[in-house]
C-alpha atoms as a PDB file:
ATOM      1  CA  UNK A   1     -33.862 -16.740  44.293  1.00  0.00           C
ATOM      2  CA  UNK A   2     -35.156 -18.048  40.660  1.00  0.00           C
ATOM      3  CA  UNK A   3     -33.811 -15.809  37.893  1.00  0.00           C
ATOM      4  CA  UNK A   4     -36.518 -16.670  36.025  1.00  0.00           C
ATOM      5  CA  UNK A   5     -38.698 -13.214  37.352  1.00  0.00           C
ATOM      6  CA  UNK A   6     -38.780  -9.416  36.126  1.00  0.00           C
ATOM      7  CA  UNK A   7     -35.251  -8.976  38.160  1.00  0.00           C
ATOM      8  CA  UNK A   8     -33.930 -11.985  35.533  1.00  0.00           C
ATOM      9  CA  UNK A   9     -34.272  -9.795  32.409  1.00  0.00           C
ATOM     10  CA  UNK A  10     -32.676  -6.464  33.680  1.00  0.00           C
ATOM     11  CA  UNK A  11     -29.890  -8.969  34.777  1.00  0.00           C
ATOM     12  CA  UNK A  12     -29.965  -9.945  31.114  1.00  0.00           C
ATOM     13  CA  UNK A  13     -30.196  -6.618  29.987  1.00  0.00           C
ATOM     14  CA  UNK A  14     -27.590  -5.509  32.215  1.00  0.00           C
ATOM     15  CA  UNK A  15     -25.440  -8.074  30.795  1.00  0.00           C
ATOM     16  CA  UNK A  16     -25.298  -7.117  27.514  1.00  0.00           C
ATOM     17  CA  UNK A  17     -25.267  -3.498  27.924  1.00  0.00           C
ATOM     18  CA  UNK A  18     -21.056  -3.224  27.954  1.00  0.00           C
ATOM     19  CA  UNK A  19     -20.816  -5.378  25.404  1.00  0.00           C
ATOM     20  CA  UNK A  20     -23.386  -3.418  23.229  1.00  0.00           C
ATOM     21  CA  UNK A  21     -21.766  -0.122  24.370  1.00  0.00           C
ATOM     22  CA  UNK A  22     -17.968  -2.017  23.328  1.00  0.00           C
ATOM     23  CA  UNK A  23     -19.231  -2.822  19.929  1.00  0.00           C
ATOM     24  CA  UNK A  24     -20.314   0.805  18.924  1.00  0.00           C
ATOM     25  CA  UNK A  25     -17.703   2.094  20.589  1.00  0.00           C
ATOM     26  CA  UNK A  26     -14.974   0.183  18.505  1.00  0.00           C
ATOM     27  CA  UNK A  27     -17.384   0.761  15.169  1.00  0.00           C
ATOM     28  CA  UNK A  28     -17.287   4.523  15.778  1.00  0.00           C
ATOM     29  CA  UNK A  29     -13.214   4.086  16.364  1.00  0.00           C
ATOM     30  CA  UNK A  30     -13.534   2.517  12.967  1.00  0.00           C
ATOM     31  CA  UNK A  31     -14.644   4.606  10.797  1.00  0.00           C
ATOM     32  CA  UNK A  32     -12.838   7.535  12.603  1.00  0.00           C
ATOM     33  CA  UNK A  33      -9.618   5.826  11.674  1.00  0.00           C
ATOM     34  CA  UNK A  34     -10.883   5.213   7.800  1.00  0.00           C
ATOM     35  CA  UNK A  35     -11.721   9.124   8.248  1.00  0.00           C
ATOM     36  CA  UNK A  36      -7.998   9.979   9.312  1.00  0.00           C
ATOM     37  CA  UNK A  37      -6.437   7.592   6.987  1.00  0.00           C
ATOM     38  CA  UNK A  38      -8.710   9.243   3.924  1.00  0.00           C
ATOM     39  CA  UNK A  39      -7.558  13.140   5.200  1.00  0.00           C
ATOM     40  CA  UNK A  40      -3.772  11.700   5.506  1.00  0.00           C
ATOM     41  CA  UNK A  41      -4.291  10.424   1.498  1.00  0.00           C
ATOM     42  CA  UNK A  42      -5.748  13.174   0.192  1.00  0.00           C
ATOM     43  CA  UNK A  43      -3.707  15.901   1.690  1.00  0.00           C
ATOM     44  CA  UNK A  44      -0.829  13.750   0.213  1.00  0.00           C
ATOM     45  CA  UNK A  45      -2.431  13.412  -3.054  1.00  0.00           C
ATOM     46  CA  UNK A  46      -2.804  17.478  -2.948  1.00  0.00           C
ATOM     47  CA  UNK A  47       0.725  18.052  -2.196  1.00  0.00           C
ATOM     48  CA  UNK A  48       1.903  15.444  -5.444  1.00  0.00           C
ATOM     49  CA  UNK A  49      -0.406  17.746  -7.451  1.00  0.00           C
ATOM     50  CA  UNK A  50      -0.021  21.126  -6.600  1.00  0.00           C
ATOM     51  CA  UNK A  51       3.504  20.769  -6.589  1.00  0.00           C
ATOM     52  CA  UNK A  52       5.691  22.055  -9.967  1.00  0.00           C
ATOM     53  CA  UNK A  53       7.200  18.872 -11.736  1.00  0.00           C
ATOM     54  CA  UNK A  54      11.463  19.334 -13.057  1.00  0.00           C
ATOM     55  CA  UNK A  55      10.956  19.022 -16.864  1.00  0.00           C
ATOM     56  CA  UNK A  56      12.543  15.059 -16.268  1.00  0.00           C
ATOM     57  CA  UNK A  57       9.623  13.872 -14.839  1.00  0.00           C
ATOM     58  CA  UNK A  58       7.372  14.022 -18.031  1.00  0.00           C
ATOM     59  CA  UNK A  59      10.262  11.931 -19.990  1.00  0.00           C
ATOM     60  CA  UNK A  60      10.459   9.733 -17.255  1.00  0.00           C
ATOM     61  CA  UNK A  61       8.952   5.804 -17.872  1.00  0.00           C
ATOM     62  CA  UNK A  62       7.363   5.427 -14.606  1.00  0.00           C
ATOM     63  CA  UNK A  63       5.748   8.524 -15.097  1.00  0.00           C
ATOM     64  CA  UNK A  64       4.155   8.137 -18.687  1.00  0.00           C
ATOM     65  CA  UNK A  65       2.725   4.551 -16.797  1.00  0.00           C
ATOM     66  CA  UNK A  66       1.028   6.119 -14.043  1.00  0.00           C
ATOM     67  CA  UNK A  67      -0.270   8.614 -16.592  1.00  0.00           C
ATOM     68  CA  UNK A  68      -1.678   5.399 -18.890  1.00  0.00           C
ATOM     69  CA  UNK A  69      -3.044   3.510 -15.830  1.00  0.00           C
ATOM     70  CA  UNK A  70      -4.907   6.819 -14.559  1.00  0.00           C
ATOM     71  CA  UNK A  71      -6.499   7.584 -17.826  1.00  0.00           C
ATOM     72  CA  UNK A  72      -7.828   4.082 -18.148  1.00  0.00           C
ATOM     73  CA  UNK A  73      -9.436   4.526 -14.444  1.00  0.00           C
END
């Protein structure tokens, strides 16, 4: 039996159906992950800044330099 007939290219086809169905499925876990990872970031970035700073922290050096690099940005 030649491969070579209409049965040939849905064996193609077939063929690379998984692997088509693999790579979207890995691109969707992806960008659900950068999603999640985002959420986790923000929700700690909400908790650093809703939270009330001790009166140290503005005298503190490593403070003042996070201050300097996030005005530049």
């Amino acid at each position: 039996m030649s491969l070579g007939g209409p049965l040939g290219s849905w064996a193609k086809f077939s063929s690379l159906v998984p692997m088509l169905v693999l790579l979207v499925g890995l691109f969707c876990i992806d960008a659900m992950q950068d999603q999640f990872r985002a959420d986790e970031l923000a929700d700690v970035d909400v908790e650093l800044l809703t939270a009330e700073l001790p009166p140290v922290a503005y005298t503190d050096p490593g403070f003042i330099q996070f201050l300097r690099s996030t005005a530049r940005d």
